[in-house]
N, C-alpha and C. Protein backbone atom coordinates (compact mmCIF):
# COMPACT_ATOMS: atom_id res chain seq x y z
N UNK A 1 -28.10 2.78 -77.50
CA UNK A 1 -27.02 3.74 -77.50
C UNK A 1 -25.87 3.26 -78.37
N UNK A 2 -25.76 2.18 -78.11
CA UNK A 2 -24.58 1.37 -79.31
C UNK A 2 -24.64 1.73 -80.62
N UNK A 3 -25.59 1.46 -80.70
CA UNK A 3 -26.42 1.53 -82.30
C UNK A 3 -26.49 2.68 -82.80
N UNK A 4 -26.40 4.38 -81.78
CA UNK A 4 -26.46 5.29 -82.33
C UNK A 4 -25.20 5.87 -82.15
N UNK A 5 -24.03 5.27 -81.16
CA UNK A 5 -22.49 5.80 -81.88
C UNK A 5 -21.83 5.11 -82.98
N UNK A 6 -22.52 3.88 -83.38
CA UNK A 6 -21.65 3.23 -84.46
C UNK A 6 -22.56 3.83 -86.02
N UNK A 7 -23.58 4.23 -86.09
CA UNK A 7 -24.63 5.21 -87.06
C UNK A 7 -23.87 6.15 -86.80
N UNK A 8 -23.55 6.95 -86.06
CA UNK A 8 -22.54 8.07 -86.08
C UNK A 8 -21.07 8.12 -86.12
N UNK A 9 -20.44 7.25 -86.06
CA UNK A 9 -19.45 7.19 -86.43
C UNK A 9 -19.53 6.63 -87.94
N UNK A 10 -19.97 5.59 -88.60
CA UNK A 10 -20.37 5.63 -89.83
C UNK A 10 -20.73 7.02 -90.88
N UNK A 11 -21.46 7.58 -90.31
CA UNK A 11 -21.52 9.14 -90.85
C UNK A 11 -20.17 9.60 -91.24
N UNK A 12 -20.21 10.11 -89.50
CA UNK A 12 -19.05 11.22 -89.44
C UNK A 12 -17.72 10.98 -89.12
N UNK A 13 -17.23 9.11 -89.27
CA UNK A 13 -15.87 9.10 -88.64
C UNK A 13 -14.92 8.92 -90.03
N UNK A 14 -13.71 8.56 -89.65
CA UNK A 14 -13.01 8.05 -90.48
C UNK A 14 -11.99 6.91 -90.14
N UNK A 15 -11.24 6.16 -91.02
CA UNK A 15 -10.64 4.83 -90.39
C UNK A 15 -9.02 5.85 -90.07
N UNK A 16 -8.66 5.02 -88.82
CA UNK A 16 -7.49 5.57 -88.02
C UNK A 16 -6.31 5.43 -89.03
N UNK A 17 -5.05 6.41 -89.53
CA UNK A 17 -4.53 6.01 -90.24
C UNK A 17 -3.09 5.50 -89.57
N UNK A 18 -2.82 5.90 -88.37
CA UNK A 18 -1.77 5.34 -87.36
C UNK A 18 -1.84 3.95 -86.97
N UNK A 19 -2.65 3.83 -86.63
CA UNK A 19 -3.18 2.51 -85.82
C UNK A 19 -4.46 1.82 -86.33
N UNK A 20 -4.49 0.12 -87.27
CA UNK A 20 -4.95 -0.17 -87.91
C UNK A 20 -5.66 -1.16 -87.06
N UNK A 21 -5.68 -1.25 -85.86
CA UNK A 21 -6.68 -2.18 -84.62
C UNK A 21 -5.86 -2.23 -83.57
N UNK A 22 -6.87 -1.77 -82.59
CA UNK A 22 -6.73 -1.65 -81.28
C UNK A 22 -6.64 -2.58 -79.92
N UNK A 23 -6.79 -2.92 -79.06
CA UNK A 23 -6.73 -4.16 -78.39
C UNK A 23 -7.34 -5.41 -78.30
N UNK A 24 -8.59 -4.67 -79.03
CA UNK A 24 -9.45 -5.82 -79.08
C UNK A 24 -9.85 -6.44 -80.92
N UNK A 25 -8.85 -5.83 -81.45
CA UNK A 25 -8.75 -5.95 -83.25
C UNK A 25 -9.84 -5.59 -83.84
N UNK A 26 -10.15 -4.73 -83.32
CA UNK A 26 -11.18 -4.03 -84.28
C UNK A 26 -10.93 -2.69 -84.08
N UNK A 27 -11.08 -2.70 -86.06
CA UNK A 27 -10.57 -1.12 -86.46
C UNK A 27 -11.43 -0.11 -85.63
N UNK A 28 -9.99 1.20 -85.41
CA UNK A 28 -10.71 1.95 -85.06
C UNK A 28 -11.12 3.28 -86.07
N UNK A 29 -12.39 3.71 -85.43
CA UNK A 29 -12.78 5.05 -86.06
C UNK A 29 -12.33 6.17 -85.43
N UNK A 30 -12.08 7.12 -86.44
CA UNK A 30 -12.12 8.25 -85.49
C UNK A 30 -12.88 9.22 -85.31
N UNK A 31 -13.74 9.84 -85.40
CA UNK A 31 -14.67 11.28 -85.22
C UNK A 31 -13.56 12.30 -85.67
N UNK A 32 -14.43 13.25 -85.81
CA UNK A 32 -13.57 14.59 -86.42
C UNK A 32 -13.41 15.41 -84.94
N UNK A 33 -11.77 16.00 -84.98
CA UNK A 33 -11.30 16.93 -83.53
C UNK A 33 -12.30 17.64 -82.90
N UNK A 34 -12.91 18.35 -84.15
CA UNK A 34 -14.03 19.46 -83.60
C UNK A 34 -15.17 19.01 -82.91
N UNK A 35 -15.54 17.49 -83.03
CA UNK A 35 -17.05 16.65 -82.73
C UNK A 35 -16.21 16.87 -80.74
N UNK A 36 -17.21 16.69 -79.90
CA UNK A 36 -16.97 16.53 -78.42
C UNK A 36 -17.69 15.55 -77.58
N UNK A 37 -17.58 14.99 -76.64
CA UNK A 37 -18.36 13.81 -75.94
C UNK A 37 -19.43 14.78 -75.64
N UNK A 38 -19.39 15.80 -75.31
CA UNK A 38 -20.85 16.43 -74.94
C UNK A 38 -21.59 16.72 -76.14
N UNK A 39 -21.19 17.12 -77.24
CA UNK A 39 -21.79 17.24 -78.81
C UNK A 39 -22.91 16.06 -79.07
N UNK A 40 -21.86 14.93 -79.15
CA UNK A 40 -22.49 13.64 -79.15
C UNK A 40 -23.58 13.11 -78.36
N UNK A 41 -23.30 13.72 -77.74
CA UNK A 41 -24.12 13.34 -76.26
C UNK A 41 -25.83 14.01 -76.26
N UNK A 42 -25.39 15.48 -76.52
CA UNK A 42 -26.68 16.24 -77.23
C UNK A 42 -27.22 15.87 -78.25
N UNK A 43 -26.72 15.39 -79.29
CA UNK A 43 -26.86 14.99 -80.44
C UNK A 43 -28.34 13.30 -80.26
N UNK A 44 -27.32 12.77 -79.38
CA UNK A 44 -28.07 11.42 -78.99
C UNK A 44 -29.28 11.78 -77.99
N UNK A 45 -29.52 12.94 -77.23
CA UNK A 45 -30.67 13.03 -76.33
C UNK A 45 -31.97 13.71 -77.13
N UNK A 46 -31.31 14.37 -78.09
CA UNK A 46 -32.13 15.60 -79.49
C UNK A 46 -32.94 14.47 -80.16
N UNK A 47 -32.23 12.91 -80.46
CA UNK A 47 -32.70 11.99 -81.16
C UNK A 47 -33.41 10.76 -80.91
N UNK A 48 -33.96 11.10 -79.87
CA UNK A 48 -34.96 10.18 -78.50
C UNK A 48 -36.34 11.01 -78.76
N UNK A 49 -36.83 9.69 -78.42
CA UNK A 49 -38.54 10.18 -78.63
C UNK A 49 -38.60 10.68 -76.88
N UNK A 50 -39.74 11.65 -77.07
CA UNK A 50 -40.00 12.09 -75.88
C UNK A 50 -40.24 11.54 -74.45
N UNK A 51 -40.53 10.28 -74.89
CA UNK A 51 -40.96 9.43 -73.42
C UNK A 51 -40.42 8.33 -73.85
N UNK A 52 -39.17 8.31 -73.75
CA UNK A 52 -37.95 7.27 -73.62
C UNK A 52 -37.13 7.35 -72.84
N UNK A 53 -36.66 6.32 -71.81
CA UNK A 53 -36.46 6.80 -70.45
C UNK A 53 -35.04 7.10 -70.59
N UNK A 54 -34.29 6.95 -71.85
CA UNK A 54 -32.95 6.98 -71.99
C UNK A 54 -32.90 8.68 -71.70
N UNK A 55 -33.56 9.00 -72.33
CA UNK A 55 -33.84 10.73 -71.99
C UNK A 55 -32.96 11.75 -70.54
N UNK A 56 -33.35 10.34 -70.07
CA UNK A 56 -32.95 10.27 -68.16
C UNK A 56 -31.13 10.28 -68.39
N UNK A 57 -30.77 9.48 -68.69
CA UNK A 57 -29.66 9.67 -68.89
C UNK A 57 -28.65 10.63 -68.88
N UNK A 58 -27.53 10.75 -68.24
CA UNK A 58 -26.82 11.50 -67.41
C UNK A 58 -25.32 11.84 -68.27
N UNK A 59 -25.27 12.70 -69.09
CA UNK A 59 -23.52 12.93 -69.59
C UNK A 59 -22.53 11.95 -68.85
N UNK A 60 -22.28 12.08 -68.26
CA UNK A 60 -21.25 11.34 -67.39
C UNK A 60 -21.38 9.97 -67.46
N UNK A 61 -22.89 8.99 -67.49
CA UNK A 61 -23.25 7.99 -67.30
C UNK A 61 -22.81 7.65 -69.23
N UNK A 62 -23.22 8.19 -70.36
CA UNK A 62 -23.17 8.75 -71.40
C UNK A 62 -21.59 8.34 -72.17
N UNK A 63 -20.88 8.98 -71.43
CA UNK A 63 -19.35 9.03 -71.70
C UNK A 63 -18.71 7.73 -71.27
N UNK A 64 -19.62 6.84 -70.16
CA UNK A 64 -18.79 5.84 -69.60
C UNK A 64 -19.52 4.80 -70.49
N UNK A 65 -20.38 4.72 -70.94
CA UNK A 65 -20.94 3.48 -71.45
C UNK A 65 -20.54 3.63 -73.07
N UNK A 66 -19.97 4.88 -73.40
CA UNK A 66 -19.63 5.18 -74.59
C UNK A 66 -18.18 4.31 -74.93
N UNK A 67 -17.41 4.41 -73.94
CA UNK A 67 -15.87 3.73 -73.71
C UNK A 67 -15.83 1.90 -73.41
N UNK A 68 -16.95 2.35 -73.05
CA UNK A 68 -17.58 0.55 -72.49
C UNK A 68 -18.06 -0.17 -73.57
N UNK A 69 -18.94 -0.02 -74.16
CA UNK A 69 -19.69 -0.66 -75.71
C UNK A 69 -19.22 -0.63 -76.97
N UNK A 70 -18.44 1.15 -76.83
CA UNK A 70 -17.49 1.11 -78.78
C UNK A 70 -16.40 1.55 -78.32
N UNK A 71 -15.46 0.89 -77.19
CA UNK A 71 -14.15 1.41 -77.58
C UNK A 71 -13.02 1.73 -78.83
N UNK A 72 -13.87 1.46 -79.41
CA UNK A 72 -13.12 1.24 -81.12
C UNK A 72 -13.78 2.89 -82.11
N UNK A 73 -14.44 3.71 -81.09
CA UNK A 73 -15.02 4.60 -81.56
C UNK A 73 -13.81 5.95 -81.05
N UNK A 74 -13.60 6.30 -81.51
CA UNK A 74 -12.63 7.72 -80.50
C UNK A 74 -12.71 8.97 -81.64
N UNK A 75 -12.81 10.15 -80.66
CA UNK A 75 -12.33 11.41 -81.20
C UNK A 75 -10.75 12.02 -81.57
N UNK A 76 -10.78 12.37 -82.61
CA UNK A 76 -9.49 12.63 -83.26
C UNK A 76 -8.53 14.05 -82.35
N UNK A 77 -7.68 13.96 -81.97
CA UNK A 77 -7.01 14.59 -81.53
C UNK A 77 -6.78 15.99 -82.27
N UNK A 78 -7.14 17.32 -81.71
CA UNK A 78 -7.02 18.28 -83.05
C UNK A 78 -5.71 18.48 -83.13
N UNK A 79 -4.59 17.74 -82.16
CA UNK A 79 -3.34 17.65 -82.90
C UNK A 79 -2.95 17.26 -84.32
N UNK A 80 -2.98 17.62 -85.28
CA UNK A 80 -2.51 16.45 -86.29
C UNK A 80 -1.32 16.62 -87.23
N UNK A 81 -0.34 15.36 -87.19
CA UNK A 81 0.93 15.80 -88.32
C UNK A 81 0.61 14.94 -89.47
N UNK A 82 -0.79 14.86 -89.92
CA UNK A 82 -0.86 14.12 -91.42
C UNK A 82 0.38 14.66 -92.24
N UNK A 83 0.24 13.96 -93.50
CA UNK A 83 1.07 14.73 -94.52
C UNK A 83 0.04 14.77 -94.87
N UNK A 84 0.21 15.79 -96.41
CA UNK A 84 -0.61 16.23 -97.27
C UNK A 84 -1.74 15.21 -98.21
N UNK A 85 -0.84 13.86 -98.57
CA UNK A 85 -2.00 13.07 -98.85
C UNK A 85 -2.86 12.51 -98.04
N UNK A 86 -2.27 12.27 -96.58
CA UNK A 86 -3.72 11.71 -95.71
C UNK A 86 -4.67 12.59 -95.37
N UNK A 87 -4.20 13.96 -95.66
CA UNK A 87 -5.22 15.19 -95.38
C UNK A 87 -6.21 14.92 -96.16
N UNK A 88 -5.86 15.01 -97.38
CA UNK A 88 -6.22 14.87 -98.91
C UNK A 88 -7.27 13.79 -98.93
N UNK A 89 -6.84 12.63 -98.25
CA UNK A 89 -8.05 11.39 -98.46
C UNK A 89 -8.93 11.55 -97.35
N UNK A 90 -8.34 12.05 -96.20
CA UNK A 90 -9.73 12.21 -95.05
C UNK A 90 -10.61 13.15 -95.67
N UNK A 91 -10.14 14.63 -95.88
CA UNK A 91 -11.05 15.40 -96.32
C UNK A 91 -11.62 14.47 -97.63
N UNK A 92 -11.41 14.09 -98.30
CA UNK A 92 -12.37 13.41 -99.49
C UNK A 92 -12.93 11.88 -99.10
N UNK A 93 -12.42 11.53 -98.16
CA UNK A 93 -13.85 10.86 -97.64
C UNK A 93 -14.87 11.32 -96.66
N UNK A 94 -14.67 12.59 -96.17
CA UNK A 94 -15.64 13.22 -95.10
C UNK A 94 -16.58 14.07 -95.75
N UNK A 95 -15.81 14.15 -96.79
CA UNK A 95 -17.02 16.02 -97.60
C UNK A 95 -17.19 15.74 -98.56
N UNK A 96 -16.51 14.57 -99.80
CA UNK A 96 -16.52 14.66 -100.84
C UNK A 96 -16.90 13.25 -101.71
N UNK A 97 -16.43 12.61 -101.03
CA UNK A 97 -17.49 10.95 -101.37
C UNK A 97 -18.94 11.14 -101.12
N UNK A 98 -19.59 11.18 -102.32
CA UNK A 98 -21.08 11.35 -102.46
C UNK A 98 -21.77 9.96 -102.68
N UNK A 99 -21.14 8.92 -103.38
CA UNK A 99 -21.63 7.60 -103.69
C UNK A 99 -20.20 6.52 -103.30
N UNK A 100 -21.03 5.04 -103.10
CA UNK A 100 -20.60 4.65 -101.86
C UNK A 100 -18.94 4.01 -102.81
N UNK A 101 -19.28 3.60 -103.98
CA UNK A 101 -18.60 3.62 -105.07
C UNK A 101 -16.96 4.70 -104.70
N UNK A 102 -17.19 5.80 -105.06
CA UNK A 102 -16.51 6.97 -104.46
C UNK A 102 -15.82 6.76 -103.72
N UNK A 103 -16.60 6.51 -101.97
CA UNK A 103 -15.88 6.23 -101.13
C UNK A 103 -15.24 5.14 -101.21
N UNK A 104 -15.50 4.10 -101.49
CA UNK A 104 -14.49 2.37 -101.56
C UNK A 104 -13.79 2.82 -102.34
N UNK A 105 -13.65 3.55 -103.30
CA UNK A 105 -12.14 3.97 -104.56
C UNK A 105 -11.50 5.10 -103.14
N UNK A 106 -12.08 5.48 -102.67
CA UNK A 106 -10.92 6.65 -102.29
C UNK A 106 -10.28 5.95 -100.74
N UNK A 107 -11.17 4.81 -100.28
CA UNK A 107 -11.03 4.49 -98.71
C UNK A 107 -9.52 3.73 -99.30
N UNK A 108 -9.59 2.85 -100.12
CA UNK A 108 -8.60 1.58 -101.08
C UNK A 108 -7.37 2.42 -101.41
N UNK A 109 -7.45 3.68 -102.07
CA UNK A 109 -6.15 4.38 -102.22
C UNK A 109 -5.44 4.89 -101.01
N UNK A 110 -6.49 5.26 -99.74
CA UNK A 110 -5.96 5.82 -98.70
C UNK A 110 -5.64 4.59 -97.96
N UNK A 111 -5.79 3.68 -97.83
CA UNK A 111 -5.10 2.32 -96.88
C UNK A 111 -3.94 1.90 -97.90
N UNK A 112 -3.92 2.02 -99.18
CA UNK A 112 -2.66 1.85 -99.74
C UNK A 112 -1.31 3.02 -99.36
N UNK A 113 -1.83 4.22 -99.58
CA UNK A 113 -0.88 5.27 -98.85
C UNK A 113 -0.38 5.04 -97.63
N UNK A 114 -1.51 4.27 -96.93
CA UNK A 114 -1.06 4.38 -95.33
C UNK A 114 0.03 3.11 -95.00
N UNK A 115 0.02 1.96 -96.07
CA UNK A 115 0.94 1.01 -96.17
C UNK A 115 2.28 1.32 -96.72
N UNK A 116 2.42 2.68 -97.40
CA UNK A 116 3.58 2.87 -98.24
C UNK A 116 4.23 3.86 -96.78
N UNK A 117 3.20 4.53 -96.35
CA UNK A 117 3.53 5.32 -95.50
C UNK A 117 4.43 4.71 -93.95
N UNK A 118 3.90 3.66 -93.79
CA UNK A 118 3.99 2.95 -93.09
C UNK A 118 5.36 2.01 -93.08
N UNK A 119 5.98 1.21 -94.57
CA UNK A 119 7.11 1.35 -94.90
C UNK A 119 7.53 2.21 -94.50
N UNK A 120 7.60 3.59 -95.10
CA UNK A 120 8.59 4.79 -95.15
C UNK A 120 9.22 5.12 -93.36
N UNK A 121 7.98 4.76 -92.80
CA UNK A 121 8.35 5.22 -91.38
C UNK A 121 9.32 3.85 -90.48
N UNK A 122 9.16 2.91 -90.82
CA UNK A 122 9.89 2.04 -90.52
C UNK A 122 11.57 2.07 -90.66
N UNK A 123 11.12 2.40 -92.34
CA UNK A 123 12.79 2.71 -92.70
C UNK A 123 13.50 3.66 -91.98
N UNK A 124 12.80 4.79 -92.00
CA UNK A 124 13.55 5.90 -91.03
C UNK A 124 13.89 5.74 -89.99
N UNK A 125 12.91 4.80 -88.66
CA UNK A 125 13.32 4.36 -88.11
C UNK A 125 14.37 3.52 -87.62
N UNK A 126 14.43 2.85 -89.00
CA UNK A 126 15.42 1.42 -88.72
C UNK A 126 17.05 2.21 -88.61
N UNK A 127 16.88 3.88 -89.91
CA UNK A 127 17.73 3.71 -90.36
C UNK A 127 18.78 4.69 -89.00
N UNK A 128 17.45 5.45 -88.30
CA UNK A 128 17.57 6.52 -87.04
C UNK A 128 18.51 5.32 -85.74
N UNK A 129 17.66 3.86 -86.28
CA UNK A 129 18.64 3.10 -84.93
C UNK A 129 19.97 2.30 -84.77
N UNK A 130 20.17 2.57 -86.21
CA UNK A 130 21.56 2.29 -87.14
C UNK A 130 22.80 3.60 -86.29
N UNK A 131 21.96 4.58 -87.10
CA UNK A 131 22.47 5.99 -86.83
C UNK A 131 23.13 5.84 -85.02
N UNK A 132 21.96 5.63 -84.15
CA UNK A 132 22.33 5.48 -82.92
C UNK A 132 23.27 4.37 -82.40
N UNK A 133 23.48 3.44 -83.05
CA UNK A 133 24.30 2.45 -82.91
C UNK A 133 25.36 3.00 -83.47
N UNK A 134 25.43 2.89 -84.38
CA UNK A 134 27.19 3.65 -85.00
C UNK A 134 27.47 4.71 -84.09
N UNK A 135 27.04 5.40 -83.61
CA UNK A 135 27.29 7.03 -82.71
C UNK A 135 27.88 6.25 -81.09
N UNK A 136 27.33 5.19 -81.15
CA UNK A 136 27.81 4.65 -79.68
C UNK A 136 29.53 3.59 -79.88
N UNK A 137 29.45 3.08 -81.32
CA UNK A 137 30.40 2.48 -81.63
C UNK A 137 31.75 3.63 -82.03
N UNK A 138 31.73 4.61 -82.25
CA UNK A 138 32.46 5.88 -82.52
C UNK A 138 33.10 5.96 -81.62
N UNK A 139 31.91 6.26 -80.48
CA UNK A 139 32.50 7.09 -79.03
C UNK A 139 33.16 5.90 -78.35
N UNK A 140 33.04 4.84 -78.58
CA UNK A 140 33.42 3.82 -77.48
C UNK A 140 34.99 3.87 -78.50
N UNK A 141 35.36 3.45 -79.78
CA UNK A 141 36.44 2.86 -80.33
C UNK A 141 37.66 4.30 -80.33
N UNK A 142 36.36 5.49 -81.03
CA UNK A 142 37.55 6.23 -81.69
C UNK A 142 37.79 7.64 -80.99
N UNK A 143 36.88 8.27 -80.21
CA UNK A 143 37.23 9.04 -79.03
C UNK A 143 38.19 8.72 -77.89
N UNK A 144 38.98 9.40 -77.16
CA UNK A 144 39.66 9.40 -76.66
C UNK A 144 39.55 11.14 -75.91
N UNK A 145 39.31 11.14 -74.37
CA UNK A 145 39.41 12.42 -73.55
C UNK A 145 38.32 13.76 -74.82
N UNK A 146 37.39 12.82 -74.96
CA UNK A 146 36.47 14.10 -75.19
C UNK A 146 36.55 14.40 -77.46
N UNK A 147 37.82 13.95 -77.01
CA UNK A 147 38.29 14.14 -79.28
C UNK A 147 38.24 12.65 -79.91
N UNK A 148 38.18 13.33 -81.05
CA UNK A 148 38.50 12.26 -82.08
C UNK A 148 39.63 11.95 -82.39
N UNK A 149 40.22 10.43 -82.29
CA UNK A 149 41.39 10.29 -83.11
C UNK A 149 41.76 10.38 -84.34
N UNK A 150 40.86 10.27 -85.27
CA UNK A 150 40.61 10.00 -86.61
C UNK A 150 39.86 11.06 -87.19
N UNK A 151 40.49 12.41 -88.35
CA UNK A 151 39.59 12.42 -89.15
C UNK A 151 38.51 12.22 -89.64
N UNK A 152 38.43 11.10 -89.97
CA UNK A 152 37.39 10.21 -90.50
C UNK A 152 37.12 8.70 -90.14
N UNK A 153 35.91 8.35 -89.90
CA UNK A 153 35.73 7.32 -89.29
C UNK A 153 34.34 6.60 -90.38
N UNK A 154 34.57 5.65 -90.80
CA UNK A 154 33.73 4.49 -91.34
C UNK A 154 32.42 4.51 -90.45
N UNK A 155 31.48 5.18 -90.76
CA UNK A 155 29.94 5.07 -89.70
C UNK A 155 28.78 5.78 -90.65
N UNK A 156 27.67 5.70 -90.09
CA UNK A 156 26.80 5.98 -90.75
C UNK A 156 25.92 7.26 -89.94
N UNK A 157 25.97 8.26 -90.39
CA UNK A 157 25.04 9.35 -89.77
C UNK A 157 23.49 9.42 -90.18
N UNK A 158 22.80 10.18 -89.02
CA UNK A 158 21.63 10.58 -89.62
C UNK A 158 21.08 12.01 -89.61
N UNK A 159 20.89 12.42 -90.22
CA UNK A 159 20.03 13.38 -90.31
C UNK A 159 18.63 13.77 -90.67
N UNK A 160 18.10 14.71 -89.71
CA UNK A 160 16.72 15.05 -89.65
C UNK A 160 16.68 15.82 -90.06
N UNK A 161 15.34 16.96 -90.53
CA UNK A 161 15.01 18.00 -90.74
C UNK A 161 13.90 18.51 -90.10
N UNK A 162 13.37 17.54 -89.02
CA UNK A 162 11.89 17.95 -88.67
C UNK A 162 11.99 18.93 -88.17
């Protein structure tokens, strides 16, 4: 059974672009939103010889040994806020890498994106906890009964647009 979610995730997964290893440091995959533990599950009983006792095997029993052996295997949430280039590299490593060549040029550009990306989100962060710090240094120095004393005050704002 091991052997035929990590053959299937090889197929049909892709490398996580949030989270680059999981608790036990090994990368995770993800399956595509639309794939389901019962999909899989059919998929793996369709691909048993007829008098193999795995046959016997129970969905439920299926799903737990699935979490047990490849926790590093998971289905993708059909939530997703990619931006446009991680769209861009999943779909072209799922449908459009034909040779393996292909895929290592396109897997290499998409872990580089996900490092720039990865910067970018830091910064915003850093710059969102700046933002929250100055907003607390404001209210403590230069408010007074609800107002401002000052016009203008030396601080740093942030703004979103999401």
């Amino acid at each position: 059974m091991k052997n035929f979610l990590e053959n299937y995730a090889e197929i049909h997964g892709l490398p996580s672009p949030g989270r680059n290893v999981n608790r036990i440091t090994q990368s995770l995959t993800l399956l595509p939103a639309e794939t389901s533990y019962k999909s899989v599950y059919r998929d793996f009983i369709a691909g048993l010889e007829n008098d193999s006792t795995l046959k016997l095997l129970k969905y439920d029993a299926f799903r737990k040994l699935w979490h047990q052996l490849t926790p590093h295997i998971q289905i993708m949430s059909p939530r997703t806020d990619l931006c446009d280039t991680c769209q861009h590299f999943r779909n072209g490593l799922q449908y459009n890498a034909r040779k393996e060549e292909e895929a290592k040029d396109l897997l290499k550009k998409y872990k580089e994106h996900l490092v720039k990306a990865k910067l970018e989100r830091n910064y915003y962060n850093n710059n969102t906890k700046l933002a929250e710090q100055q907003r607390k240094l404001v209210d403590e120095h230069f408010v007074t009964n609800g107002k401002a004393d000052y016009c203008s005050v030396d601080a740093t704002a942030h703004y979103s647009y999401d």
